[in-house]
Protein backbone atom coordinates (compact mmCIF):
# COMPACT_ATOMS: atom_id res chain seq x y z
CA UNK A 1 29.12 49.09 -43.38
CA UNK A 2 26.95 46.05 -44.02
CA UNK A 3 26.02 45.57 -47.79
CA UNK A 4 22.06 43.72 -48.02
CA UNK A 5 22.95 40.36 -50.24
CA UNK A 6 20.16 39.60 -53.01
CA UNK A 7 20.05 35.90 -53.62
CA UNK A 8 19.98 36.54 -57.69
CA UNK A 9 23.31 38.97 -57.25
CA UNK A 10 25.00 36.14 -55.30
CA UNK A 11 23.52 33.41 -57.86
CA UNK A 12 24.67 35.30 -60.29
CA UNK A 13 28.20 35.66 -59.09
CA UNK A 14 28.35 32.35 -58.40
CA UNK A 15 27.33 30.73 -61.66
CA UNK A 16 29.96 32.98 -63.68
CA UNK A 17 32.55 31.43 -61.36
CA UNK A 18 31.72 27.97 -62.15
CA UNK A 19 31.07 28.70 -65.84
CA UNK A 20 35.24 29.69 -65.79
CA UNK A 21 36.27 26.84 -63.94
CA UNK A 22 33.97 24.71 -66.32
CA UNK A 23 35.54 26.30 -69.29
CA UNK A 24 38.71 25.69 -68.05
CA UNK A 25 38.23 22.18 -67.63
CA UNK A 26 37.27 22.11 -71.24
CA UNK A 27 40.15 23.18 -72.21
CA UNK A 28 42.48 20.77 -70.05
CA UNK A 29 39.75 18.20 -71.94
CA UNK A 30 37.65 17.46 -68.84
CA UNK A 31 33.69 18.02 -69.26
CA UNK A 32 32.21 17.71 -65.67
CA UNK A 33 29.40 15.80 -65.79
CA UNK A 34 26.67 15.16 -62.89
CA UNK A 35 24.94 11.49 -62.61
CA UNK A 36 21.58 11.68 -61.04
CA UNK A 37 20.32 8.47 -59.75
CA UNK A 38 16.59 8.74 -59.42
CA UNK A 39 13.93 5.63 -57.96
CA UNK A 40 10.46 6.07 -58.81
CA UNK A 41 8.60 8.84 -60.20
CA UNK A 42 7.89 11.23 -56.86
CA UNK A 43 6.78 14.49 -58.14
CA UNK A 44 9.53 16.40 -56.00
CA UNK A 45 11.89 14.23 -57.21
CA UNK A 46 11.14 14.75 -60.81
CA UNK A 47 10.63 18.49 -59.69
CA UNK A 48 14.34 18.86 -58.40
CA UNK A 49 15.80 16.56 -61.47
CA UNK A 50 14.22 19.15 -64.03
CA UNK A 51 15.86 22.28 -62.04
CA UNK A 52 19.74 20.14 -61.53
CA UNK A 53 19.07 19.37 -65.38
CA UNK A 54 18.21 22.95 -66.57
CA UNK A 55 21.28 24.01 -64.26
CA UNK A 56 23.92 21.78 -65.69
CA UNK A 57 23.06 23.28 -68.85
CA UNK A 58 23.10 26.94 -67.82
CA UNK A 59 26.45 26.12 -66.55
CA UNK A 60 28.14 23.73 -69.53
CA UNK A 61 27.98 20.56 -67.45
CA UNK A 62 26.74 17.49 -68.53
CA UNK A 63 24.23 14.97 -67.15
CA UNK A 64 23.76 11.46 -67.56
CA UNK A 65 20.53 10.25 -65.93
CA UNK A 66 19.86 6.38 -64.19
CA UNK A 67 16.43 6.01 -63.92
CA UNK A 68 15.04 3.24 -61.73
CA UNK A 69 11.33 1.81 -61.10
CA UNK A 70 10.42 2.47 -57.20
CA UNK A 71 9.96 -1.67 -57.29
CA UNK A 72 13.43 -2.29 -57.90
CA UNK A 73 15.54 -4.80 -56.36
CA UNK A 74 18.31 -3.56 -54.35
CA UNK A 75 21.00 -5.65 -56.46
CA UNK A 76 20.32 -3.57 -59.21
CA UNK A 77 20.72 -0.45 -57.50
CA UNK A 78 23.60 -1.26 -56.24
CA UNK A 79 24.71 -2.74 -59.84
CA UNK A 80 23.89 1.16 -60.98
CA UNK A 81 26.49 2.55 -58.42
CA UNK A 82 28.84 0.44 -58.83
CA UNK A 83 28.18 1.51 -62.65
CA UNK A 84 28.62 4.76 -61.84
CA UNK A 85 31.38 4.27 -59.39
CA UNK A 86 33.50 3.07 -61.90
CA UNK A 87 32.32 5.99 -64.74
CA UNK A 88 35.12 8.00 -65.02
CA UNK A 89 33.51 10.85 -66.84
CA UNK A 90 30.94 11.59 -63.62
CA UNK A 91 32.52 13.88 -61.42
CA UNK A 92 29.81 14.32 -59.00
CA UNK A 93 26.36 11.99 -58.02
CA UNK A 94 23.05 13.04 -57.20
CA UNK A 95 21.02 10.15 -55.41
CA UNK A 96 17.43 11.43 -54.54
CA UNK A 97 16.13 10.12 -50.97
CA UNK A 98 14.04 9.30 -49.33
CA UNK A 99 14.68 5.73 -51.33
CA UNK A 100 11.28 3.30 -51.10
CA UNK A 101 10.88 1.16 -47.80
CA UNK A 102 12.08 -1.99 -49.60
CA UNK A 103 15.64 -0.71 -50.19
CA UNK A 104 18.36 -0.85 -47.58
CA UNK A 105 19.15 3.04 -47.19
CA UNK A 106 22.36 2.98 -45.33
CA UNK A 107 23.93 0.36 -47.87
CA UNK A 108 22.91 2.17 -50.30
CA UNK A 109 24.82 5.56 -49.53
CA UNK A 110 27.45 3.24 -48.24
CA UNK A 111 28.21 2.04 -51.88
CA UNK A 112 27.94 5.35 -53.67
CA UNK A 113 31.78 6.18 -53.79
């Protein structure tokens, strides 16, 4: 017999699963930790980076934030990636898009590791 899935049962489930595996990371001395690369101030993406935030806390993993003006040269973004590339404690990378005009997109996401 099929069983009707509620999205805050699954939700639910799912974030006491990665609370464990976060705790056990902890213990083996790891902290994940998420680096969200934002450009510009776009209400959707601020919208987005306040519910990733408010998660990574509900779940024990940290968040470092790179915040860049939407005029921004593309050498510094790049220089930010390749910071972050090379950050050993960030497990994982959030890059909001779309990215302003000015910046080349694909070379970009190429860099991101």
């Amino acid at each position: 017999m099929a069983k009707l899935l509620l999205g805050k049962e699954v939700n639910a489930s799912l974030n006491e699963e990665i609370k464990e595996k976060v705790a056990k990371l902890k213990q083996e001395g790891v902290t994940p930790k998420l680096g969200i690369i934002r450009i510009g101030e776009r209400e959707d993406d601020l919208s987005y980076e306040r519910g990733a935030t408010k998660r990574c806390e509900t779940l024990g993993v940290a968040c470092e934030k790179f915040v860049l003006p939407a005029d921004v040269e593309e050498a510094q973004v790049l220089e930010t990636i390749e910071k972050v590339n090379k950050d050993e404690e960030i497990h994982g990378v959030l890059l909001f898009r779309p990215l302003p005009k000015h910046l080349n997109e694909d070379k970009i996401i190429n860099t991101l590791a």
